[in-house]
PDB file of N, CA and C in Angstrom:
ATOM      1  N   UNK A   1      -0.922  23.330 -30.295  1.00  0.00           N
ATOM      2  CA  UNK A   1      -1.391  22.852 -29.016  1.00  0.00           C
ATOM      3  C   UNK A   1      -2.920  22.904 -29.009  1.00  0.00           C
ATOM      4  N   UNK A   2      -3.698  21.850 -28.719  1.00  0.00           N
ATOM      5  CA  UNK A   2      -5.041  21.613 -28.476  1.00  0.00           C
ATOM      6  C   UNK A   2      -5.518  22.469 -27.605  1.00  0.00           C
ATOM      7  N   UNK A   3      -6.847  22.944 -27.488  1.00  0.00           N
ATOM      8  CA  UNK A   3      -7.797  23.839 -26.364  1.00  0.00           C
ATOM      9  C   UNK A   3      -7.814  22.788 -25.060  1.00  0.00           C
ATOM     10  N   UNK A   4      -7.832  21.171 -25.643  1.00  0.00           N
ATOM     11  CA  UNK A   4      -8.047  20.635 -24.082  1.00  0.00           C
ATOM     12  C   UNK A   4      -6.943  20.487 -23.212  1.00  0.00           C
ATOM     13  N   UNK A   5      -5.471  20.573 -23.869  1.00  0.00           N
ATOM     14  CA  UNK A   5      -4.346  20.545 -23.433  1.00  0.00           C
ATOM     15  C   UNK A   5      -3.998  21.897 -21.990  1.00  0.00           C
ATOM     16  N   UNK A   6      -4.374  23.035 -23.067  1.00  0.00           N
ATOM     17  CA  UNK A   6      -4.530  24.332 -22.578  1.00  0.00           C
ATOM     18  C   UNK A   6      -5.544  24.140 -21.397  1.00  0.00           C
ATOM     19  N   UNK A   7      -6.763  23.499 -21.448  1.00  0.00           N
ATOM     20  CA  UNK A   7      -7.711  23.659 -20.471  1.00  0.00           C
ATOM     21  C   UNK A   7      -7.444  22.904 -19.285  1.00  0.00           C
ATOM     22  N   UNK A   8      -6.496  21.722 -19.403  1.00  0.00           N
ATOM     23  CA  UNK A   8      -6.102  21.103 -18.361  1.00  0.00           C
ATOM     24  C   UNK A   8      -4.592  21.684 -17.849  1.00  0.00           C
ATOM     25  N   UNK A   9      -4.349  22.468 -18.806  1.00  0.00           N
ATOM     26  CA  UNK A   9      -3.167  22.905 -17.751  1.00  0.00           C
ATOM     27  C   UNK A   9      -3.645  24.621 -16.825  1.00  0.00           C
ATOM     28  N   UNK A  10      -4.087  25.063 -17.259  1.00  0.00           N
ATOM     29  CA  UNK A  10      -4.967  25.828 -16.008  1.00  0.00           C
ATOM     30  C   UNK A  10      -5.728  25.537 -15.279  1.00  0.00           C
ATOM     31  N   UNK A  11      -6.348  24.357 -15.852  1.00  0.00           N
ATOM     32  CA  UNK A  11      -6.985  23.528 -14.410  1.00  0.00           C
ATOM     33  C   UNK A  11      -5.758  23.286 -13.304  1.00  0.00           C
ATOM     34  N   UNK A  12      -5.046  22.588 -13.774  1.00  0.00           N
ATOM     35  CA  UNK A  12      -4.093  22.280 -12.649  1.00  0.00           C
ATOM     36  C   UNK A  12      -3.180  23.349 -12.129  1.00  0.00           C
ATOM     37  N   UNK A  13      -3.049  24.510 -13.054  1.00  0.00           N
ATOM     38  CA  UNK A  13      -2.304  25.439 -12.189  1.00  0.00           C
ATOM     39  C   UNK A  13      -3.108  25.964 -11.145  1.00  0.00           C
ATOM     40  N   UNK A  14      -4.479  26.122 -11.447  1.00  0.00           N
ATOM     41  CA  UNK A  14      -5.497  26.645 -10.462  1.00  0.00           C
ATOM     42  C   UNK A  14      -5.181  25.569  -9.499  1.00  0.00           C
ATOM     43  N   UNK A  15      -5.384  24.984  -9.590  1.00  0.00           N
ATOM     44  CA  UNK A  15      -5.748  23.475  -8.298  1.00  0.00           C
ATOM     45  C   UNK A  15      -4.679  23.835  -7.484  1.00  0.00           C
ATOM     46  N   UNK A  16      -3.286  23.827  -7.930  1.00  0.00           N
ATOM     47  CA  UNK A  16      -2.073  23.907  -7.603  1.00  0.00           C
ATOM     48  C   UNK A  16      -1.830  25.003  -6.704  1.00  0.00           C
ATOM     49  N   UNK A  17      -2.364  25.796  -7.479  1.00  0.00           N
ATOM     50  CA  UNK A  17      -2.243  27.545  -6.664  1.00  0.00           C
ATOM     51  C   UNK A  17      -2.889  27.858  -6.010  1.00  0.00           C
ATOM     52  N   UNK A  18      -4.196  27.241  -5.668  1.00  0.00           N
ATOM     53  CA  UNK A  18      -5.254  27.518  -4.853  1.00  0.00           C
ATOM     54  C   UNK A  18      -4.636  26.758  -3.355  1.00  0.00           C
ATOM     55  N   UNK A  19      -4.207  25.667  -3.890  1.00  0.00           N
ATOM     56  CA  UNK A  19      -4.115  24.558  -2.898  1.00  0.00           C
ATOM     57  C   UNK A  19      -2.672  25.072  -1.756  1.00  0.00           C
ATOM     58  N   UNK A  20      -1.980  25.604  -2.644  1.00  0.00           N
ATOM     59  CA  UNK A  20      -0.558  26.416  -1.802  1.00  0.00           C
ATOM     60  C   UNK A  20      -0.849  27.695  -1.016  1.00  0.00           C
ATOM     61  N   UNK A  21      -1.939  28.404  -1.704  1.00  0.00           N
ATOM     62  CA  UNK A  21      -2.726  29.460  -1.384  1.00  0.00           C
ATOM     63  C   UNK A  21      -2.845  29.178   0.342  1.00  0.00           C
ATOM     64  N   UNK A  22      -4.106  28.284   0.286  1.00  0.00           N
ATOM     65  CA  UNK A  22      -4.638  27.945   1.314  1.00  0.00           C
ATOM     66  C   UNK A  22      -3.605  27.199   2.158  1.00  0.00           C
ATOM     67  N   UNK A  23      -2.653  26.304   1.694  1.00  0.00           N
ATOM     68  CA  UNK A  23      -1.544  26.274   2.578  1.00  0.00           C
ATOM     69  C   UNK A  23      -1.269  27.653   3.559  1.00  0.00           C
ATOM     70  N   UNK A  24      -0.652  28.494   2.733  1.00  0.00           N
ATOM     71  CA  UNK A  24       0.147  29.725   3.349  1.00  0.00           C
ATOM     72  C   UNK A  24      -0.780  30.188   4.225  1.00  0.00           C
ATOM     73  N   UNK A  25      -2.325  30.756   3.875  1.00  0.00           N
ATOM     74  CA  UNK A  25      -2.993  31.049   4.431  1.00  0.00           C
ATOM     75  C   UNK A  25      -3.098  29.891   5.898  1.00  0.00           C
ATOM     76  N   UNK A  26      -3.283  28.788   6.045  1.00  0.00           N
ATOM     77  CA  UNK A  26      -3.352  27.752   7.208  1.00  0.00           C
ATOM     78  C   UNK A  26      -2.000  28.108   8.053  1.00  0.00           C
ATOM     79  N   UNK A  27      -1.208  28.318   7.689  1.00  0.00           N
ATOM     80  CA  UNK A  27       0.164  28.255   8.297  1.00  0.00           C
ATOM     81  C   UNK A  27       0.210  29.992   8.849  1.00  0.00           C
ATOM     82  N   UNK A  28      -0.149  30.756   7.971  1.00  0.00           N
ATOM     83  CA  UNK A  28      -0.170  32.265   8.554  1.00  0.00           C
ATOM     84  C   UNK A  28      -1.380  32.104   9.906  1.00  0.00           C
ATOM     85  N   UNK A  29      -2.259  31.417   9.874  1.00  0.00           N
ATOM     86  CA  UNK A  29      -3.514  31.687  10.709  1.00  0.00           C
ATOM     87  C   UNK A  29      -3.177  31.001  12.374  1.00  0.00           C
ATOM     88  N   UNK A  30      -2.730  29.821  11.817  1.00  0.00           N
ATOM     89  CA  UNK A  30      -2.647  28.704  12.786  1.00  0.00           C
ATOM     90  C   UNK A  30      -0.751  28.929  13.751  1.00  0.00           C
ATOM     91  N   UNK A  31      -0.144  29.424  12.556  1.00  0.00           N
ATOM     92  CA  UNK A  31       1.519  29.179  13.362  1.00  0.00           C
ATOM     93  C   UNK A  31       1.976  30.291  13.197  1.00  0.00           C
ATOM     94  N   UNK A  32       1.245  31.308  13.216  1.00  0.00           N
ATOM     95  CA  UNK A  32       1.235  32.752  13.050  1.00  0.00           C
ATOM     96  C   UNK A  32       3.042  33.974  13.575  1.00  0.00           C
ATOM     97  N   UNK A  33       2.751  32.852  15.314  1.00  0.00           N
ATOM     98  CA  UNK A  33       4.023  33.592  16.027  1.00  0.00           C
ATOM     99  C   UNK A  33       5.240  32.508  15.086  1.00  0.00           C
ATOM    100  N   UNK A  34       5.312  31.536  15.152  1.00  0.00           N
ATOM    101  CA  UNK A  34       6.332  30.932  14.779  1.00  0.00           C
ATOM    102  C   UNK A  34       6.940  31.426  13.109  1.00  0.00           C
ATOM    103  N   UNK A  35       6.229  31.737  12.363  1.00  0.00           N
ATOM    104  CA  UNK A  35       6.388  32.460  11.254  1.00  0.00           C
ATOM    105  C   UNK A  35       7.137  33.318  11.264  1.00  0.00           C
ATOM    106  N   UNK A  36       6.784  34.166  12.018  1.00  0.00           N
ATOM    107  CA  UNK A  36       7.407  35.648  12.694  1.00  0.00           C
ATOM    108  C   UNK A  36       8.497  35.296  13.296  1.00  0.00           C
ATOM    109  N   UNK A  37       8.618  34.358  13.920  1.00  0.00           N
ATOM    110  CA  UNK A  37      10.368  34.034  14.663  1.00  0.00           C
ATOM    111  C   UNK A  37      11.205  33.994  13.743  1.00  0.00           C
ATOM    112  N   UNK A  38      10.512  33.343  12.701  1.00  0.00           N
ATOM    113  CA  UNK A  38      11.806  32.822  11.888  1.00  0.00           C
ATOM    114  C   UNK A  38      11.535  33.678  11.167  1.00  0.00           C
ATOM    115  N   UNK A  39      11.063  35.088  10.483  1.00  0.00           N
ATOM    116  CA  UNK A  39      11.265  36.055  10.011  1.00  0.00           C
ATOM    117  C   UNK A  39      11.857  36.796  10.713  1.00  0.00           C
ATOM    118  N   UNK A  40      11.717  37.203  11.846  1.00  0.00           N
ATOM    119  CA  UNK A  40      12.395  37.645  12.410  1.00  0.00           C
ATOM    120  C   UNK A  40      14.119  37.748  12.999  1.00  0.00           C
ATOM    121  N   UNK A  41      14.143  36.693  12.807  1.00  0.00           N
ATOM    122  CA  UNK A  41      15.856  36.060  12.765  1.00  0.00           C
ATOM    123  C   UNK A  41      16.635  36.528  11.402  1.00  0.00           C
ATOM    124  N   UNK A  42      16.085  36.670  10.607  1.00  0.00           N
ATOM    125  CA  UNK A  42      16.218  37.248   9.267  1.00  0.00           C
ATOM    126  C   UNK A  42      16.522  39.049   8.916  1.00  0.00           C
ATOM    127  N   UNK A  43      15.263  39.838   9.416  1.00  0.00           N
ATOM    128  CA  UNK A  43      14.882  41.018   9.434  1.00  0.00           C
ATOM    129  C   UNK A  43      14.174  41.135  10.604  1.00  0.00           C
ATOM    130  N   UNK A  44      14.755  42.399  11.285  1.00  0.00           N
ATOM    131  CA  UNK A  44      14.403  43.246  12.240  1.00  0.00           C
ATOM    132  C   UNK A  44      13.344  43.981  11.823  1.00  0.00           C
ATOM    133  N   UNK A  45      12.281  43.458  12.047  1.00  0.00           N
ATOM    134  CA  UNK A  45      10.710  43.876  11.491  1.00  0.00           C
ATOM    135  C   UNK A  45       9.945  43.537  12.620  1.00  0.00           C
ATOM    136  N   UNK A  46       8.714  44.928  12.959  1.00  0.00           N
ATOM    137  CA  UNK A  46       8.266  45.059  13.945  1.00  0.00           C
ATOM    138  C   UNK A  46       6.999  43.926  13.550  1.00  0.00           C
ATOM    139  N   UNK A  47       6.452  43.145  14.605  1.00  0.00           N
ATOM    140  CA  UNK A  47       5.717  42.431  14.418  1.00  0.00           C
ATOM    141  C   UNK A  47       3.919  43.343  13.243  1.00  0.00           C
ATOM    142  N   UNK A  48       3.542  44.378  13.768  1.00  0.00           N
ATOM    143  CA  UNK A  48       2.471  44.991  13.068  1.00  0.00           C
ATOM    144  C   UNK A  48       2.524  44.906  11.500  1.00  0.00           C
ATOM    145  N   UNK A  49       4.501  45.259  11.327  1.00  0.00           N
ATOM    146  CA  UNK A  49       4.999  45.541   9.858  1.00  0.00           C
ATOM    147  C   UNK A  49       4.720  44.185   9.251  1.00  0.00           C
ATOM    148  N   UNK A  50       5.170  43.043  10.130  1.00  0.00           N
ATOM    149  CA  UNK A  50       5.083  41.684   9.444  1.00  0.00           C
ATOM    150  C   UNK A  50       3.984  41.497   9.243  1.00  0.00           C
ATOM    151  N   UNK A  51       2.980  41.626  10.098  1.00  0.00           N
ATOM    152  CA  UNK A  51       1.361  40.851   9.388  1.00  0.00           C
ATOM    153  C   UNK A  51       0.912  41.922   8.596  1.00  0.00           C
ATOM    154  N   UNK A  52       1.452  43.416   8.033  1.00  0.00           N
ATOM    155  CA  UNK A  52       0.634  43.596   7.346  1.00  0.00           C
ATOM    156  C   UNK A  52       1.018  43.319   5.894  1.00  0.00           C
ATOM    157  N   UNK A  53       2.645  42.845   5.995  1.00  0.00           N
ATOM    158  CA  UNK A  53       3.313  42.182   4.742  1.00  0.00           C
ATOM    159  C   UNK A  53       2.927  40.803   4.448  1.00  0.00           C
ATOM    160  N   UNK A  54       2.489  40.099   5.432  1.00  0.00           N
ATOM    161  CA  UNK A  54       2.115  38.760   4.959  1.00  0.00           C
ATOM    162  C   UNK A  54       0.652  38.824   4.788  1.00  0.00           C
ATOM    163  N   UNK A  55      -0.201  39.875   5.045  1.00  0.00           N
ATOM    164  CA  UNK A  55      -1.597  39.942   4.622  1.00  0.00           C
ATOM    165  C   UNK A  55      -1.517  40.252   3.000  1.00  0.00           C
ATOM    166  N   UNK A  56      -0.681  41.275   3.074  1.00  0.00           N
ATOM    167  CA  UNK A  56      -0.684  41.755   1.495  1.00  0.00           C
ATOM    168  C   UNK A  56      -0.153  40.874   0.619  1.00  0.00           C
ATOM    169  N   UNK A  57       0.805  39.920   1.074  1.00  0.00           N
ATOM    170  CA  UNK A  57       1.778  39.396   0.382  1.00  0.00           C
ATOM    171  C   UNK A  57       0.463  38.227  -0.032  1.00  0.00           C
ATOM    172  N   UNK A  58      -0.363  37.639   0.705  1.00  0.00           N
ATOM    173  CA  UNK A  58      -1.656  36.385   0.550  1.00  0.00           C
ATOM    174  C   UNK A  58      -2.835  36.983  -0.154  1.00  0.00           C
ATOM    175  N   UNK A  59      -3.255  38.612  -0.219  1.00  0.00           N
ATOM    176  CA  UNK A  59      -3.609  38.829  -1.137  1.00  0.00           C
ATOM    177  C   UNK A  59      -3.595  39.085  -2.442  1.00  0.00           C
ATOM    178  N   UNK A  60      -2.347  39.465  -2.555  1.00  0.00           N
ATOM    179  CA  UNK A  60      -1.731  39.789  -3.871  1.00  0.00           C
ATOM    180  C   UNK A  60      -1.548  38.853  -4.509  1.00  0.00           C
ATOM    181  N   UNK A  61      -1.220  37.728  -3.944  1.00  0.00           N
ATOM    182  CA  UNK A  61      -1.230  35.993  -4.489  1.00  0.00           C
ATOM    183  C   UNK A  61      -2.447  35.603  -5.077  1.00  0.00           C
ATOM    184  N   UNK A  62      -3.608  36.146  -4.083  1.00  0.00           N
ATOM    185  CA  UNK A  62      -4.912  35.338  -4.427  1.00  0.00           C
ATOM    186  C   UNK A  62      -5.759  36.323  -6.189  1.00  0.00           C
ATOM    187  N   UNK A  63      -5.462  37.459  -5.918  1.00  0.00           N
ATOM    188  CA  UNK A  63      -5.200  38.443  -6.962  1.00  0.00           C
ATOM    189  C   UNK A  63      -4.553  37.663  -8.082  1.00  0.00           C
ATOM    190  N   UNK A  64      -3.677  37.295  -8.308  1.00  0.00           N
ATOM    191  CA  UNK A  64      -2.860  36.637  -9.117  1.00  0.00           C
ATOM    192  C   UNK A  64      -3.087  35.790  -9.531  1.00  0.00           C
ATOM    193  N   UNK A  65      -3.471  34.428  -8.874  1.00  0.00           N
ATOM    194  CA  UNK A  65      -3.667  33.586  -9.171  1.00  0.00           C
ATOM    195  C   UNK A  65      -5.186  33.668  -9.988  1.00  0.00           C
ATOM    196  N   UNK A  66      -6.400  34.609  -9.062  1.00  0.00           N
ATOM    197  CA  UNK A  66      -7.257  34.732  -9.748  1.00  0.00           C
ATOM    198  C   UNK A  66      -7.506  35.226 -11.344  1.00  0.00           C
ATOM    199  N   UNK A  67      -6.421  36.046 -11.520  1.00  0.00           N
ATOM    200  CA  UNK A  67      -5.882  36.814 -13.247  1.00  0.00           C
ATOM    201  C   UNK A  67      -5.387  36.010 -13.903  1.00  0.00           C
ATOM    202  N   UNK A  68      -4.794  34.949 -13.569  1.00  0.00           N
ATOM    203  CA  UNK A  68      -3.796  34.503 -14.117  1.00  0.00           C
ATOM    204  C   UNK A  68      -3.694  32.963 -14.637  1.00  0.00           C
ATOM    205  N   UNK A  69      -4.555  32.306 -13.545  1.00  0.00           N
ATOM    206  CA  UNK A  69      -5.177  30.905 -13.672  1.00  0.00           C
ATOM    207  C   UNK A  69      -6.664  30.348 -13.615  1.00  0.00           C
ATOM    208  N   UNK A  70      -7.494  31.274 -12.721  1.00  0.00           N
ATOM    209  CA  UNK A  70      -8.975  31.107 -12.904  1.00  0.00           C
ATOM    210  C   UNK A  70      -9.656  31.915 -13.728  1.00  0.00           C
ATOM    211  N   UNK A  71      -9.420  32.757 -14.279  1.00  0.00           N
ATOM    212  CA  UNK A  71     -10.145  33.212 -15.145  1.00  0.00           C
ATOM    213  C   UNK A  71      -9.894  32.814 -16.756  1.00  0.00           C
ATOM    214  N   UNK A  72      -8.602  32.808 -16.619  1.00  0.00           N
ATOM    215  CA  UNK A  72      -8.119  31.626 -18.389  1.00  0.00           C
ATOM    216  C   UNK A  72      -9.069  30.790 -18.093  1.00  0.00           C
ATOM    217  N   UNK A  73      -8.777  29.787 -17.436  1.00  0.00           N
ATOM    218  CA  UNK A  73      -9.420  28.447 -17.183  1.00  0.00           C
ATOM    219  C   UNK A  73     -10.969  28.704 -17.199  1.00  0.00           C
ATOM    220  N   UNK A  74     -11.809  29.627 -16.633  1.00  0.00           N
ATOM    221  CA  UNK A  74     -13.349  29.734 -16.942  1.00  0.00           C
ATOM    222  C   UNK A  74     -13.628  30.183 -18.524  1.00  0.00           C
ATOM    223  N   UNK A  75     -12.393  30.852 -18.493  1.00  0.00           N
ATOM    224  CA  UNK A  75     -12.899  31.384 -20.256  1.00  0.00           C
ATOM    225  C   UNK A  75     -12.700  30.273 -21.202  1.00  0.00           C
ATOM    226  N   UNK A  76     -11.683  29.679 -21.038  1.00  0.00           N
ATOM    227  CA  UNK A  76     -11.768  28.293 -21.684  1.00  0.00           C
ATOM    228  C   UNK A  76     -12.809  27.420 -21.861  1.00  0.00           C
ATOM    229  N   UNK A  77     -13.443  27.741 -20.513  1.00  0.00           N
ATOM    230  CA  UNK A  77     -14.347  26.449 -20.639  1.00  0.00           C
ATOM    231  C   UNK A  77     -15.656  26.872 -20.888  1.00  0.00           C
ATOM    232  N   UNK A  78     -16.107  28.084 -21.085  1.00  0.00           N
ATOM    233  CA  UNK A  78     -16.511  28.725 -21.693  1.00  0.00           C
ATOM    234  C   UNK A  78     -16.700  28.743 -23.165  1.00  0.00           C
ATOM    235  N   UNK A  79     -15.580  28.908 -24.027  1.00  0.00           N
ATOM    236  CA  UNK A  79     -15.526  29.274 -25.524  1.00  0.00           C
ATOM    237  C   UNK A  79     -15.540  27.276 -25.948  1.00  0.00           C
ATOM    238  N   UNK A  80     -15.133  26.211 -25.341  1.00  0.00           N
ATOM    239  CA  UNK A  80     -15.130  24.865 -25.480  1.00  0.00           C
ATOM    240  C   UNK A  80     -15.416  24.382 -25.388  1.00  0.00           C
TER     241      UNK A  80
END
């Protein structure tokens, strides 16, 4: 497999993951209670418990994605 093959496919996982990222994040910010309803219908979770699971849950993502797809992808383009 080629370096540019490799370099365009962490490009696009970044793009990809960033872009869902900021989805979740828009949808946690903006439809915040409605989120929670329908978690709530699910699990009996006190509203405090839920945002501090969906805070962690959007950081731990952005964590991830940052290890996992932007930093390959800079080192790539880097050494190429």
């Amino acid at each position: 497999m080629e370096i540019d093959s490799i370099r365009a496919f962490f490009m696009w996982c970044t793009i990809l993951n960033i872009a869902f990222l900021s989805l979740s994040s828009l949808i946690c910010v903006c439809a915040g209670d409605w989120v929670y309803r329908i978690h709530s219908k699910w699990f009996s979770i006190p509203r405090e418990v839920f945002n501090v699971a969906m805070y962690s849950f959007l950081g731990l993502y952005k964590v991830l994605v940052f290890v996992f797809n932007l930093i390959p992808y800079v080192a790539l383009l880097i050494i190429g």
